[in-house]
PDB file of N, CA and C in Angstrom:
ATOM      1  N   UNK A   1    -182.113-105.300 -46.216  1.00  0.00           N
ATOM      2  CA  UNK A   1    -182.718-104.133 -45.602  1.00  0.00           C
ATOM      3  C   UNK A   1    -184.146-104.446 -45.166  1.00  0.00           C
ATOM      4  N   UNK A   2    -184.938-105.235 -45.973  1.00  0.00           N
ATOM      5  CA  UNK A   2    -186.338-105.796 -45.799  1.00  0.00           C
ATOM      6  C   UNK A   2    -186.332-106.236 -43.855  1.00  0.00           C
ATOM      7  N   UNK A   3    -185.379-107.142 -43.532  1.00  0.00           N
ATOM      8  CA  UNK A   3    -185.257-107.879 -42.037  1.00  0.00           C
ATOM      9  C   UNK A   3    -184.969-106.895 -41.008  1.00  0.00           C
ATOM     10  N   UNK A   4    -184.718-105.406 -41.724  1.00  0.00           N
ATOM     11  CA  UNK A   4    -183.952-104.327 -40.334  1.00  0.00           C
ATOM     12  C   UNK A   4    -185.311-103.112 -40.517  1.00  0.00           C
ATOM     13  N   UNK A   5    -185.436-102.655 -39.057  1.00  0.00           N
ATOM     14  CA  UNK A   5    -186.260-102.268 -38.786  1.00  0.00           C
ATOM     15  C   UNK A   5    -185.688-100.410 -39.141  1.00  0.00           C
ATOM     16  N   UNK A   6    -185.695 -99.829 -40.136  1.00  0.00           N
ATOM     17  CA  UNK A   6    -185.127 -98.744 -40.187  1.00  0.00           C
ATOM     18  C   UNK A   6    -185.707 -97.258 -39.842  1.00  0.00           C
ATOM     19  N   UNK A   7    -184.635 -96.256 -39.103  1.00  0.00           N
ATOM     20  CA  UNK A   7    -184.983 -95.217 -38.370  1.00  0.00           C
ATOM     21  C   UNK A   7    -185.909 -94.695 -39.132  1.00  0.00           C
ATOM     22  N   UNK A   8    -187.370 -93.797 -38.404  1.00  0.00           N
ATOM     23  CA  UNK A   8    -188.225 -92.821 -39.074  1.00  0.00           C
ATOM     24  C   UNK A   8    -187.445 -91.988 -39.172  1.00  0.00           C
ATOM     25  N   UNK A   9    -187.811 -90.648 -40.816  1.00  0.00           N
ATOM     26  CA  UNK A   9    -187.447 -89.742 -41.167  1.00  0.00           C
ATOM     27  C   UNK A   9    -187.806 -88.534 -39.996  1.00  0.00           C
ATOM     28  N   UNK A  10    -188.476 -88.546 -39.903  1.00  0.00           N
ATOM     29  CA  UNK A  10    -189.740 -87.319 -38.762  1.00  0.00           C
ATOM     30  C   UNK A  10    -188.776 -87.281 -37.660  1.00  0.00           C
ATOM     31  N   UNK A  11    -187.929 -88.035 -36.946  1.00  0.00           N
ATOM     32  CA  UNK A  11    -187.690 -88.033 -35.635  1.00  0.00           C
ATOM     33  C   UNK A  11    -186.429 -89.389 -35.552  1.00  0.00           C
ATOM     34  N   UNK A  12    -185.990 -90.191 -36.078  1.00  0.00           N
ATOM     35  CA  UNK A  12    -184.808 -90.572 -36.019  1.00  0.00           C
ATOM     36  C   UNK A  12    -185.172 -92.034 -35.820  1.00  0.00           C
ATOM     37  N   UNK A  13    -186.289 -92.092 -34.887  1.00  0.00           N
ATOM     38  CA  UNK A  13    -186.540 -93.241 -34.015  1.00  0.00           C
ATOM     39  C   UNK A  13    -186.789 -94.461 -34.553  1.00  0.00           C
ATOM     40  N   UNK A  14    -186.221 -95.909 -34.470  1.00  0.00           N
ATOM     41  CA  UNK A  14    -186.777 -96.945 -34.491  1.00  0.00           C
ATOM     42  C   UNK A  14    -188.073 -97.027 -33.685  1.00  0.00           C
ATOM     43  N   UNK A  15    -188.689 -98.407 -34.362  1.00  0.00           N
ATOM     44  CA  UNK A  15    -190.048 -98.591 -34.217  1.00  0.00           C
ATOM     45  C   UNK A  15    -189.593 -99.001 -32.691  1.00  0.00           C
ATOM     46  N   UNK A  16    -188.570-100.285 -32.187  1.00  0.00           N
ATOM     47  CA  UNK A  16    -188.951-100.333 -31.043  1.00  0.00           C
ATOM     48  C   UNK A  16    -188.850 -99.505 -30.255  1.00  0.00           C
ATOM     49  N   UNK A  17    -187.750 -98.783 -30.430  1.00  0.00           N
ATOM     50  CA  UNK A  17    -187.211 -97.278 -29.562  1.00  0.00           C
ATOM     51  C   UNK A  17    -188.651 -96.034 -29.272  1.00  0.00           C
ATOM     52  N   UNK A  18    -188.894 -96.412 -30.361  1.00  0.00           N
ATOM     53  CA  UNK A  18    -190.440 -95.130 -29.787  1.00  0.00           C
ATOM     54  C   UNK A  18    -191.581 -96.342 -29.440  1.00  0.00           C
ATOM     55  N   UNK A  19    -191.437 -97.213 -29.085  1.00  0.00           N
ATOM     56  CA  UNK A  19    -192.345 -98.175 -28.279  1.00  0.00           C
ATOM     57  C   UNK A  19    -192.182 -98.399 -26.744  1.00  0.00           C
ATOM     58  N   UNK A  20    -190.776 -98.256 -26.853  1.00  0.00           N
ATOM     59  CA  UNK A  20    -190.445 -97.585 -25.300  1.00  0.00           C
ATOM     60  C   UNK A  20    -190.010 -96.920 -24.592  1.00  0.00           C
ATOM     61  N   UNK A  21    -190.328 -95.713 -25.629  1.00  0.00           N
ATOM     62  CA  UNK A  21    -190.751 -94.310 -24.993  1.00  0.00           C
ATOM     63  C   UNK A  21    -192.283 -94.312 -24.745  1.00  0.00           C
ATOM     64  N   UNK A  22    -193.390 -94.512 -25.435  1.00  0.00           N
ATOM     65  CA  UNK A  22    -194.433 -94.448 -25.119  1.00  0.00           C
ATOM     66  C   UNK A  22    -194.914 -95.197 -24.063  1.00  0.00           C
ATOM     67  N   UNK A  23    -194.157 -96.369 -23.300  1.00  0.00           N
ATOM     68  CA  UNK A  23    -194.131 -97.219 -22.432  1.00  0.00           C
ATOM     69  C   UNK A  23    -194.352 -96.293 -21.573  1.00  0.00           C
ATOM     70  N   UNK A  24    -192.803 -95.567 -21.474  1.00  0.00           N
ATOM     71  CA  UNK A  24    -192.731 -95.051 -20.389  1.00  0.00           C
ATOM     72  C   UNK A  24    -192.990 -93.899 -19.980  1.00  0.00           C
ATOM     73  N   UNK A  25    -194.083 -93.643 -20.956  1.00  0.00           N
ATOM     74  CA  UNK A  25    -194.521 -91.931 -20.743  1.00  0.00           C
ATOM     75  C   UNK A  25    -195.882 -92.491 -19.973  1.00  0.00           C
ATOM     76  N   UNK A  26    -196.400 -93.763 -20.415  1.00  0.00           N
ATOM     77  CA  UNK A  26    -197.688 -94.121 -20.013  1.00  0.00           C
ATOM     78  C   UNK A  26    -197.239 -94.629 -18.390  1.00  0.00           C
ATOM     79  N   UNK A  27    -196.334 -94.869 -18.055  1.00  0.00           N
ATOM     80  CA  UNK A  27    -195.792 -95.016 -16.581  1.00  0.00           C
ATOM     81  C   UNK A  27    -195.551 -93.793 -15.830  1.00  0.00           C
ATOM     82  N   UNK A  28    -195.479 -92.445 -16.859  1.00  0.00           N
ATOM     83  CA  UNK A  28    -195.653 -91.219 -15.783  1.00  0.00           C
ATOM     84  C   UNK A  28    -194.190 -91.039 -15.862  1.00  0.00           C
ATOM     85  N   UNK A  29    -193.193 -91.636 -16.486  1.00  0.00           N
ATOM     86  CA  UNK A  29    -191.616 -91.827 -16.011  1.00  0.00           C
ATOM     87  C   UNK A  29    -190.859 -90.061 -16.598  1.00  0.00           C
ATOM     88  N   UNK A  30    -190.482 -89.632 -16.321  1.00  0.00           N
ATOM     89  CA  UNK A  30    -189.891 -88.373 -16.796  1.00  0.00           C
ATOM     90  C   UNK A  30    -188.508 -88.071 -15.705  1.00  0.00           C
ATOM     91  N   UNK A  31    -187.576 -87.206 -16.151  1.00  0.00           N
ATOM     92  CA  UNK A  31    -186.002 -86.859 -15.990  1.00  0.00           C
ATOM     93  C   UNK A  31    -186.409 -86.519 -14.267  1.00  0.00           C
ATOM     94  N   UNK A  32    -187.604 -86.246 -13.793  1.00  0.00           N
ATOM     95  CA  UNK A  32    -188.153 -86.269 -12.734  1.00  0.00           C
ATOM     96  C   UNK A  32    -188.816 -86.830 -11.694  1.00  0.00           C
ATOM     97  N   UNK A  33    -189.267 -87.491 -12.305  1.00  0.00           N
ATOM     98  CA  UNK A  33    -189.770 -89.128 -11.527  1.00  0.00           C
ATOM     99  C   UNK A  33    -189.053 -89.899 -10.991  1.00  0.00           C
ATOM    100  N   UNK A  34    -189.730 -90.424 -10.295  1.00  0.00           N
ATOM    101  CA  UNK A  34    -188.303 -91.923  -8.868  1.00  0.00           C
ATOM    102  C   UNK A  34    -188.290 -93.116 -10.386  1.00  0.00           C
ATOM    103  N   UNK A  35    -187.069 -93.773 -10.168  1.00  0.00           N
ATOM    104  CA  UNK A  35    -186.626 -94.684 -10.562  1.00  0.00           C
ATOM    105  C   UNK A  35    -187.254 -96.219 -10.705  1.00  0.00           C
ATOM    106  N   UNK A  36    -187.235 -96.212 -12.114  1.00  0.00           N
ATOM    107  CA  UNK A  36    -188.277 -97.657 -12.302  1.00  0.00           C
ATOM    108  C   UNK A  36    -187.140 -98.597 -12.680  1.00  0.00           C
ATOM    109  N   UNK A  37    -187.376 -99.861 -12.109  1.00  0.00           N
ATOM    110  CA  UNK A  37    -186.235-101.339 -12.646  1.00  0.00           C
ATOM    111  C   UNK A  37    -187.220-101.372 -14.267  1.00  0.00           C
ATOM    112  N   UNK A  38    -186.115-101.615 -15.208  1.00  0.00           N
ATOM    113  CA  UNK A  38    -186.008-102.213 -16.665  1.00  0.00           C
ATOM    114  C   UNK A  38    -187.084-103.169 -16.933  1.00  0.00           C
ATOM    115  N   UNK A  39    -187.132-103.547 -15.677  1.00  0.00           N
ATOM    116  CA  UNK A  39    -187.895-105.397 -15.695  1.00  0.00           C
ATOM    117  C   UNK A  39    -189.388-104.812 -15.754  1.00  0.00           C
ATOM    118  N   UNK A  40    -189.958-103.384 -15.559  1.00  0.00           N
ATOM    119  CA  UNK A  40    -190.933-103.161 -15.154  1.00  0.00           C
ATOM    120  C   UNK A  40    -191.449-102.553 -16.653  1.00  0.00           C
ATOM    121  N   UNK A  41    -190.368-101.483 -17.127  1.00  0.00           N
ATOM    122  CA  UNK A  41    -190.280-100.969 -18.610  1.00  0.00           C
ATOM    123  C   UNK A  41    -190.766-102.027 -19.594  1.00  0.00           C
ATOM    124  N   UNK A  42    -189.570-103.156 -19.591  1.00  0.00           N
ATOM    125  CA  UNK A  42    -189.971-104.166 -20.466  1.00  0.00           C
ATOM    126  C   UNK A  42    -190.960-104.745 -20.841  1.00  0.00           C
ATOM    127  N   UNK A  43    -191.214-105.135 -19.353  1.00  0.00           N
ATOM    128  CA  UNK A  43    -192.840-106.042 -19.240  1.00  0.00           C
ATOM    129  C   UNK A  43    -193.827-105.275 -19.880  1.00  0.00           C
ATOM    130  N   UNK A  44    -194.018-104.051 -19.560  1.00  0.00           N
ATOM    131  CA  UNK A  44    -195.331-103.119 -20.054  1.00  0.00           C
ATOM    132  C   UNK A  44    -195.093-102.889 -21.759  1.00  0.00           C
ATOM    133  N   UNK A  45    -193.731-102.723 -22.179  1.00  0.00           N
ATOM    134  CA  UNK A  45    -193.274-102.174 -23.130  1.00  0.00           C
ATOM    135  C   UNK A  45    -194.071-103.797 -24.453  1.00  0.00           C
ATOM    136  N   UNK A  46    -193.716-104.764 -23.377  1.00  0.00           N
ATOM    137  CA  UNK A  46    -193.798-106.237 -24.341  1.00  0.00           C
ATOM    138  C   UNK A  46    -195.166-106.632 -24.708  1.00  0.00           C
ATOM    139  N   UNK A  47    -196.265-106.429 -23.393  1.00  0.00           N
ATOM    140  CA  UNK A  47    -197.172-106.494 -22.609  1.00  0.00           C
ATOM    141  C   UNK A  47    -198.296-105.884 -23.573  1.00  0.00           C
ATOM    142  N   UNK A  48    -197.746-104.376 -23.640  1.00  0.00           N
ATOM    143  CA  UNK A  48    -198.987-103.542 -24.453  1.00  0.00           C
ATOM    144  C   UNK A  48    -198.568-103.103 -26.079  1.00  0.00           C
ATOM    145  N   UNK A  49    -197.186-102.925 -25.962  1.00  0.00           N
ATOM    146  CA  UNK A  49    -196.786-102.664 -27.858  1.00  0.00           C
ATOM    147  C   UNK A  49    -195.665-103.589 -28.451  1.00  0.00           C
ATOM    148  N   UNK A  50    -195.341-104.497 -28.022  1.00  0.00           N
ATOM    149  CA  UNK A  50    -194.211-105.135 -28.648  1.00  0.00           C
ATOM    150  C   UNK A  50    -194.758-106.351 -28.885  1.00  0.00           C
ATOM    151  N   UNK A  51    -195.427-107.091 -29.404  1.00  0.00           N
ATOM    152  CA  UNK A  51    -196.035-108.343 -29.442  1.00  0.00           C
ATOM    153  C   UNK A  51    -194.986-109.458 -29.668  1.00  0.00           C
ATOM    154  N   UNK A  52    -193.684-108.990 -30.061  1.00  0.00           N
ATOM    155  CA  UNK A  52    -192.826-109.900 -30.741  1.00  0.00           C
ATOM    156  C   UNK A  52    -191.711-110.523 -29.969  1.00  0.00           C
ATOM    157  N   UNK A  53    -192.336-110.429 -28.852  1.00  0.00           N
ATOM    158  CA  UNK A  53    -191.637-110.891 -27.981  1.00  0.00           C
ATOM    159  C   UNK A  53    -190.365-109.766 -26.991  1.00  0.00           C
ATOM    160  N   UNK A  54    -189.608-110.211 -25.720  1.00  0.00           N
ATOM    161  CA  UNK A  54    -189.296-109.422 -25.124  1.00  0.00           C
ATOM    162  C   UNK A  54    -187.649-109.240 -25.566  1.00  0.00           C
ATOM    163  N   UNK A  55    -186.953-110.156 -25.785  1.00  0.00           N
ATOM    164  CA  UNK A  55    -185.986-110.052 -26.365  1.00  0.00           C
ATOM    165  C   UNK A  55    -184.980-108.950 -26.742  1.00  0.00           C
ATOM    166  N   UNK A  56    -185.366-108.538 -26.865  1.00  0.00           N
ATOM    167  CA  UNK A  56    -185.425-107.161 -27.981  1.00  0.00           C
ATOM    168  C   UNK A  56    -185.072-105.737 -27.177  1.00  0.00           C
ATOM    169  N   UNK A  57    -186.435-105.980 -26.140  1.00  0.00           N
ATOM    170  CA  UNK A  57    -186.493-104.647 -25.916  1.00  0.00           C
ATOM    171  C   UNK A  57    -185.629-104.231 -24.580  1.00  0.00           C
ATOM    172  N   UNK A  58    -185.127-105.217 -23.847  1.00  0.00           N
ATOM    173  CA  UNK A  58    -184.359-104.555 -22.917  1.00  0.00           C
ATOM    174  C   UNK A  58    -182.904-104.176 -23.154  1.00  0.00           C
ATOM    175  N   UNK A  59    -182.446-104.869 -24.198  1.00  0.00           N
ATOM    176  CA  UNK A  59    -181.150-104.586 -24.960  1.00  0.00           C
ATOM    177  C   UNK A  59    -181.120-103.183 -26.005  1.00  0.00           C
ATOM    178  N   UNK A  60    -182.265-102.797 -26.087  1.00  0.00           N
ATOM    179  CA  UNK A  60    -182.635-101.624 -26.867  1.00  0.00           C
ATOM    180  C   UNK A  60    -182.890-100.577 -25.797  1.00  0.00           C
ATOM    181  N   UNK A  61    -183.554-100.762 -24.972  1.00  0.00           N
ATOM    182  CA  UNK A  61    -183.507 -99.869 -23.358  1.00  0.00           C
ATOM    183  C   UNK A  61    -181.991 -99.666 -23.007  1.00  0.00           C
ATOM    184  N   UNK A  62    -181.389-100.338 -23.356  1.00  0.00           N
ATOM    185  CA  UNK A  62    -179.509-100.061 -22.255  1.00  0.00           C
ATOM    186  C   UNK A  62    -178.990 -99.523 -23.568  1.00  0.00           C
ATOM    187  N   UNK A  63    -179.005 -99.500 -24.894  1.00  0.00           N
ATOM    188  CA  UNK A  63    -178.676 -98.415 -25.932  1.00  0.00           C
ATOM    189  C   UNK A  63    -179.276 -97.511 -26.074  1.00  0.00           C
ATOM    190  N   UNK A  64    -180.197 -97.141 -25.329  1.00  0.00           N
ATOM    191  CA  UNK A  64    -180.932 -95.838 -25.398  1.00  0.00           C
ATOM    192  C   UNK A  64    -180.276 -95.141 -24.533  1.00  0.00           C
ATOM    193  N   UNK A  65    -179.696 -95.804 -22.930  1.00  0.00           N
ATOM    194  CA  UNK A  65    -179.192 -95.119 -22.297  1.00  0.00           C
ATOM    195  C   UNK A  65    -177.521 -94.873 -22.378  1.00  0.00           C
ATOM    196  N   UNK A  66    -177.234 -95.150 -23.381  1.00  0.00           N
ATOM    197  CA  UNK A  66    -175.571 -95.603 -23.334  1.00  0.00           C
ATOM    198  C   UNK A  66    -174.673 -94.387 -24.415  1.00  0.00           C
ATOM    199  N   UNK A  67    -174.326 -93.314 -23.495  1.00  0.00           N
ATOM    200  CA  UNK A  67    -173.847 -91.843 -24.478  1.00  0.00           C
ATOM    201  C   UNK A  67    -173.182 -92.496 -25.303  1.00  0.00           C
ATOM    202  N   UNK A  68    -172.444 -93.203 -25.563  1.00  0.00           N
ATOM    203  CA  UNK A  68    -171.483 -93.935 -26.455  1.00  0.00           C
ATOM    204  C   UNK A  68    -172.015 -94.644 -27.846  1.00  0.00           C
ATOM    205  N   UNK A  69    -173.762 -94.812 -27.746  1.00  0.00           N
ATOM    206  CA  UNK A  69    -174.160 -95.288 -28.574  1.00  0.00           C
ATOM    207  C   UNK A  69    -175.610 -94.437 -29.483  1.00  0.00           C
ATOM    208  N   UNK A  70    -175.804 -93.223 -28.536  1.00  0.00           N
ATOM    209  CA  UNK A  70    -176.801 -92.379 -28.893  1.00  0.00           C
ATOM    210  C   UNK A  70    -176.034 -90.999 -29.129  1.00  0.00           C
ATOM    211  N   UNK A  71    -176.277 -89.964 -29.889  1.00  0.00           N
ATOM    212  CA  UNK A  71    -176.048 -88.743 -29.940  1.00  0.00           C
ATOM    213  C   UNK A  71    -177.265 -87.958 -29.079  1.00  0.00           C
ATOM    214  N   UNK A  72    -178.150 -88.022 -28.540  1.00  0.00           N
ATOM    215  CA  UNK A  72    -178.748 -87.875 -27.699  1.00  0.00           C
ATOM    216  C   UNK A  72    -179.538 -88.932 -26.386  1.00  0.00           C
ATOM    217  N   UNK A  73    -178.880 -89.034 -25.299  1.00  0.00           N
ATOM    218  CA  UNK A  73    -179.141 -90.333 -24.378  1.00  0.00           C
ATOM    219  C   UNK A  73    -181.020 -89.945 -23.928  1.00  0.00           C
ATOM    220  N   UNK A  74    -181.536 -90.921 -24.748  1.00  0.00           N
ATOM    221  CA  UNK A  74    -183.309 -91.042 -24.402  1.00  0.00           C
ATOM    222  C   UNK A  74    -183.253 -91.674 -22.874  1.00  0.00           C
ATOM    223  N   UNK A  75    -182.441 -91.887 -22.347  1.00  0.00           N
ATOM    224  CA  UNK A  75    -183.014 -92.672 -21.075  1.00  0.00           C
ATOM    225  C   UNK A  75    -182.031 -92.415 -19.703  1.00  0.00           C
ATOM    226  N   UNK A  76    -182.270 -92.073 -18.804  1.00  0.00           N
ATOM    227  CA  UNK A  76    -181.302 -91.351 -17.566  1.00  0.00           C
ATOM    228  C   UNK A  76    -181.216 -92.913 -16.850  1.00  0.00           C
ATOM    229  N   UNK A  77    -180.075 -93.209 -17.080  1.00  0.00           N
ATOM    230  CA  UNK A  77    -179.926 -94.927 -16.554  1.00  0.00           C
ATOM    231  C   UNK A  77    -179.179 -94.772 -14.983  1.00  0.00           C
ATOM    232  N   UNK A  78    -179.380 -95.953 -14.073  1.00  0.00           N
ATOM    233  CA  UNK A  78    -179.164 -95.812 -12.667  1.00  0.00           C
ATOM    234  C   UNK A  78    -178.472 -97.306 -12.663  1.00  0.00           C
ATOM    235  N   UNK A  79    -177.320 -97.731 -12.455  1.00  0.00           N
ATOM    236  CA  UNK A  79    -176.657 -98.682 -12.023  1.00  0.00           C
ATOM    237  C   UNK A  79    -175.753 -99.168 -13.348  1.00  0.00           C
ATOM    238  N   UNK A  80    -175.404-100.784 -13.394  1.00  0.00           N
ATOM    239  CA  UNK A  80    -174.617-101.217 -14.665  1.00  0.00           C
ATOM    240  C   UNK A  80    -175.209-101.233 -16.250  1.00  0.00           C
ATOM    241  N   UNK A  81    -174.745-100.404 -17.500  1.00  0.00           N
ATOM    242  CA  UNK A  81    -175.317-100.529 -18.405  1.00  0.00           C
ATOM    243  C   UNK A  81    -174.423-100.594 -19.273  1.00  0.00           C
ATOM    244  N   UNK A  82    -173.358-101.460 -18.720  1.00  0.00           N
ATOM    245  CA  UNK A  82    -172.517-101.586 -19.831  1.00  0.00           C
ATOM    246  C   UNK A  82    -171.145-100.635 -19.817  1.00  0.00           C
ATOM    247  N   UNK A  83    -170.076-100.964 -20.640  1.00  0.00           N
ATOM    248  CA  UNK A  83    -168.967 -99.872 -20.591  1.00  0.00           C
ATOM    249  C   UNK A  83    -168.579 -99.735 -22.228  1.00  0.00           C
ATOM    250  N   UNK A  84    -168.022 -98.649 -22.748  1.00  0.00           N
ATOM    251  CA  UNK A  84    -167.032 -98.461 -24.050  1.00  0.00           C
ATOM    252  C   UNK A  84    -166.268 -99.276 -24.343  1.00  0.00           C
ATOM    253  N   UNK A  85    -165.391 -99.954 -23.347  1.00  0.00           N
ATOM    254  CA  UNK A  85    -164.721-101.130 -23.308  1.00  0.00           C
ATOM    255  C   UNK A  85    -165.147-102.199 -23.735  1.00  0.00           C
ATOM    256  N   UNK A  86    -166.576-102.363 -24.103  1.00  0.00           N
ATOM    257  CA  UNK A  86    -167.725-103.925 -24.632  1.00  0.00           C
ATOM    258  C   UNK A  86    -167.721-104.610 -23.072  1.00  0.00           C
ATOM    259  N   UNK A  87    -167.931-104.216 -22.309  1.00  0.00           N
ATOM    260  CA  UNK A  87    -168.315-104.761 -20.738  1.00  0.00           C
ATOM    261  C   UNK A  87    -170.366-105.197 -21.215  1.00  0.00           C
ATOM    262  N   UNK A  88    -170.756-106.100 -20.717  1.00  0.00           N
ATOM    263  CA  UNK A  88    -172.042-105.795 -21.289  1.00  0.00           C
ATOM    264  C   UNK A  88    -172.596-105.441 -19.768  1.00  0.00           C
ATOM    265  N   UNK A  89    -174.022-104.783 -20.740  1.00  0.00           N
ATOM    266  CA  UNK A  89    -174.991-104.651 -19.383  1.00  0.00           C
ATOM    267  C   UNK A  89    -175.402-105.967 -18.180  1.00  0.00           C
ATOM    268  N   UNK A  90    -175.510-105.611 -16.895  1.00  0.00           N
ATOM    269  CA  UNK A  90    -176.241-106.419 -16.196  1.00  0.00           C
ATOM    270  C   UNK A  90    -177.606-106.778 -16.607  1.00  0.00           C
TER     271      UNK A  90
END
């Protein structure tokens, strides 16, 4: 349990998961805003709060958006992110 990064009580969220939300609030990004590429999320997400490299966080971005893997989808996704079937993301 020490090696896994486990959900906050307050709000559900893993540490990286609310690292890129705050990414992308600092990008202005909302259910209303034009459409940002991943590559742009990541970078900032790696850039300003993730020090541990990028790895991580774009595979955690396509489970944020994936109803199949969230009880609430944090992220309104636009193109391939994978299928139920284990198809992986582009």
């Amino acid at each position: 349990i020490v090696s896994r990064a486990l959900p906050d009580v307050r709000d559900g969220l893993k540490p990286s998961q609310r690292r890129i939300l705050v990414a992308m609030n600092d990008l202005n990004l909302s259910p209303g805003s034009s459409r940002v590429k991943c590559a742009k999320i990541s970078g900032d997400t790696s850039g300003n709060y993730h020090p541990h490299g990028e790895s991580v966080i774009y595979p955690t971005l396509v489970r944020m958006a994936q109803e199949w893997n969230m009880r609430h989808v944090l992220v309104d996704k636009q193109g391939n992110f994978g299928s139920i079937a284990g198809l992986p993301a582009a």
